[in-house]
Protein backbone atom coordinates (compact mmCIF):
# COMPACT_ATOMS: atom_id res chain seq x y z
CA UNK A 1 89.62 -102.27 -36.78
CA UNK A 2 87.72 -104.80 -35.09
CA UNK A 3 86.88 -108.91 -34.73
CA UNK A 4 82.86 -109.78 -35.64
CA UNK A 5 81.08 -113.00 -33.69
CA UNK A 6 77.98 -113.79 -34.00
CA UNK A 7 76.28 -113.71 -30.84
CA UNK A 8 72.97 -116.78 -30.57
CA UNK A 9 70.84 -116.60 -27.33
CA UNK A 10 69.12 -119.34 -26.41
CA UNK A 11 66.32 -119.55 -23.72
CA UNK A 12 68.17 -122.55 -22.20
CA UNK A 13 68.89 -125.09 -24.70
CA UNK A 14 72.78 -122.87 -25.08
CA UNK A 15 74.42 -125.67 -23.53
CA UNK A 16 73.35 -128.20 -26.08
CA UNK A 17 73.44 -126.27 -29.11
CA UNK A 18 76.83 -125.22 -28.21
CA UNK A 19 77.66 -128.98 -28.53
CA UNK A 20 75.85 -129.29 -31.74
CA UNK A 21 77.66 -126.39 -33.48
CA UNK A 22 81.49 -127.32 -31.87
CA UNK A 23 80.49 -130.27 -34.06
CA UNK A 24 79.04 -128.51 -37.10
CA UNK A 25 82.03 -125.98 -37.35
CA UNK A 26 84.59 -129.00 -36.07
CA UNK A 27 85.38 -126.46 -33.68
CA UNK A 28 88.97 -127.35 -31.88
CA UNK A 29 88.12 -125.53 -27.98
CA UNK A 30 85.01 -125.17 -26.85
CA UNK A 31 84.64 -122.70 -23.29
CA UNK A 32 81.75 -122.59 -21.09
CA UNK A 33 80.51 -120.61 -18.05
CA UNK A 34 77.80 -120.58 -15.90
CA UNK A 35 75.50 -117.63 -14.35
CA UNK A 36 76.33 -119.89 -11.13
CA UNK A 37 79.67 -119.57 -11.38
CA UNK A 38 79.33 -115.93 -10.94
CA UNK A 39 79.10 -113.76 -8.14
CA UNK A 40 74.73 -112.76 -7.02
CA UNK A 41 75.67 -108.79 -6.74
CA UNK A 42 77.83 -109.13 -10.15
CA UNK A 43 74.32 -110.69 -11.89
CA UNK A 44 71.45 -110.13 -9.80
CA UNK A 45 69.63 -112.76 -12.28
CA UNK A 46 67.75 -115.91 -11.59
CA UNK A 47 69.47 -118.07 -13.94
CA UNK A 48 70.33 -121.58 -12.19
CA UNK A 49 72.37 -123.90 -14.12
CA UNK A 50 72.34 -121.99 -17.61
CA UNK A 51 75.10 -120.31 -19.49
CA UNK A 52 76.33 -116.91 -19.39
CA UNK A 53 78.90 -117.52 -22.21
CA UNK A 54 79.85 -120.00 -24.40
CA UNK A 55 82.46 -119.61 -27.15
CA UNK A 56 83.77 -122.02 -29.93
CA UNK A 57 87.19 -121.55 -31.21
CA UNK A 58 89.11 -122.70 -34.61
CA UNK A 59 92.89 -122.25 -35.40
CA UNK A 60 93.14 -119.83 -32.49
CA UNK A 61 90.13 -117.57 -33.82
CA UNK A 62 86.29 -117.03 -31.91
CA UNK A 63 83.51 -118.29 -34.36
CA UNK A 64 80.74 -118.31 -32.02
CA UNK A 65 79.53 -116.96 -29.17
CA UNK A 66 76.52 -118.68 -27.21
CA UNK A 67 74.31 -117.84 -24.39
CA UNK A 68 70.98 -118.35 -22.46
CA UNK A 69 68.94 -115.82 -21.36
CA UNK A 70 68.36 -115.68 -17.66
CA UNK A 71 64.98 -116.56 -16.37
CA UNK A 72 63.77 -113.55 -15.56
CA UNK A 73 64.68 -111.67 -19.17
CA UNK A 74 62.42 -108.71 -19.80
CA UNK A 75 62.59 -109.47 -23.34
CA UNK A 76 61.05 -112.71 -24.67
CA UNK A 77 63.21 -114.38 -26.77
CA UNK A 78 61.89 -114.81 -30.20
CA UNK A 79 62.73 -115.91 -33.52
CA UNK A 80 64.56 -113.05 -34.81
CA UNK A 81 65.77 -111.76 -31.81
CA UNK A 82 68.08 -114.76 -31.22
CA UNK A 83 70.88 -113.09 -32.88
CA UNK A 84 73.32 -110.39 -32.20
CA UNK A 85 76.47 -109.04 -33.56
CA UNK A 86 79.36 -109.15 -30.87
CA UNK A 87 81.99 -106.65 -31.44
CA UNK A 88 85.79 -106.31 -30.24
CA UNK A 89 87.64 -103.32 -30.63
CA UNK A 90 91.55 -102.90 -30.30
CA UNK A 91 90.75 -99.08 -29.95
CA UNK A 92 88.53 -97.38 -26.93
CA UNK A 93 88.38 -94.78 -29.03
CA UNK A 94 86.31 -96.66 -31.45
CA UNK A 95 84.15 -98.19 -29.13
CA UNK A 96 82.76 -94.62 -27.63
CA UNK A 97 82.37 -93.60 -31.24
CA UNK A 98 80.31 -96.99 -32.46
CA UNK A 99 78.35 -96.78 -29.01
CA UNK A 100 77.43 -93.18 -29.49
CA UNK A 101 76.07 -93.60 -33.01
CA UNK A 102 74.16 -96.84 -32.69
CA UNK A 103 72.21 -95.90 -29.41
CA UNK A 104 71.11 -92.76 -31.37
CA UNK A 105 67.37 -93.64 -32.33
CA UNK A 106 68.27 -96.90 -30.89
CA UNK A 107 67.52 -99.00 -27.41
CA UNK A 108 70.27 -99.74 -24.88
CA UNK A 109 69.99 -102.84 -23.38
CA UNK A 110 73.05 -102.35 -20.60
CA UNK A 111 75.22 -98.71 -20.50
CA UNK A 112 78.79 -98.88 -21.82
CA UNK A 113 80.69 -99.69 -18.57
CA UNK A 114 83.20 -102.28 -17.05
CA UNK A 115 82.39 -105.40 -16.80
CA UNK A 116 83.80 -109.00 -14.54
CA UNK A 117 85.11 -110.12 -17.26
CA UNK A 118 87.42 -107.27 -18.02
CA UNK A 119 86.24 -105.81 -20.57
CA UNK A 120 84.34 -101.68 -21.23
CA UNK A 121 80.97 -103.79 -22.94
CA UNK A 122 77.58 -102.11 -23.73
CA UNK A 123 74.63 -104.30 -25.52
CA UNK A 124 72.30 -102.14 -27.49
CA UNK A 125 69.82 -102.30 -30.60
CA UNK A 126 70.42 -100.11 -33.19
CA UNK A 127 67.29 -97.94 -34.85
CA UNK A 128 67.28 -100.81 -37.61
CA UNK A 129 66.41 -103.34 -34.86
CA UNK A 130 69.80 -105.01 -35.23
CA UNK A 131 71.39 -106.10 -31.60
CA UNK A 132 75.06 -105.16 -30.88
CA UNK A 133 77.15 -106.49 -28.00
CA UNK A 134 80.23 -104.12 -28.32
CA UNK A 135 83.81 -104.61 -26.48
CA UNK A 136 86.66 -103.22 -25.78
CA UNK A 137 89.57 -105.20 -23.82
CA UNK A 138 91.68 -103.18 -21.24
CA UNK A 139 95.32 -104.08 -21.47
């Protein structure tokens, strides 16, 4: 079926508290990368030194997946709303059918589509107010 992270955005503290919980889970690898790093037209976002993706590993699995928000978010980050749920498919398939039900009655964030990274990703809230970042790996 599919491989659950938790997804914690951070409104530019993702750096340290991705330290903090490599430590807490006595994560093994520990991967970072920057909104600088990327590419202006592949962003568009004011985001400076902050992180676009952080991920802890253990015994060759993803616990944790960490981010900031860029500086110019439109949503304010909140207590509540620093969670999400980040999905990986092994079928396409069963990404267009989780997409199409959750967005029903729900708000999309970003449209399914391809990504830098290489991935077909969409980031949505459902109608329960529960945020999904859903992907699906090209081989």
């Amino acid at each position: 079926m599919a491989i659950t992270v938790p997804y914690l955005l951070f409104d530019g503290q993702a750096e340290e508290a991705l330290f903090f919980y490599k430590e807490v889970f006595s994560a093994e690898k520990l991967q970072m990368q920057r909104f600088q790093e990327l590419d202006d037209s592949l962003v568009g976002l004011d985001a400076g030194n902050r992180l676009i993706h952080g991920r802890l590993e253990k015994k060759g699995e993803e616990i944790l997946y960490i981010s900031d928000t860029p500086i110019d978010h439109s949503e304010p980050l909140l207590s509540g709303n620093q969670c999400s749920i980040a999905f990986k498919f092994q079928e396409e398939i069963e990404l267009h059918h989780a997409y199409s039900l959750l967005k029903k009655e729900g708000h999309v964030r970003m449209e399914l589509q391809e990504t830098f990274w290489g991935a077909i990703y969409a980031n949505l809230v459902d109608k329960y107010g529960i945020s999904w970042q859903l992907n699906w790996y090209k081989e």
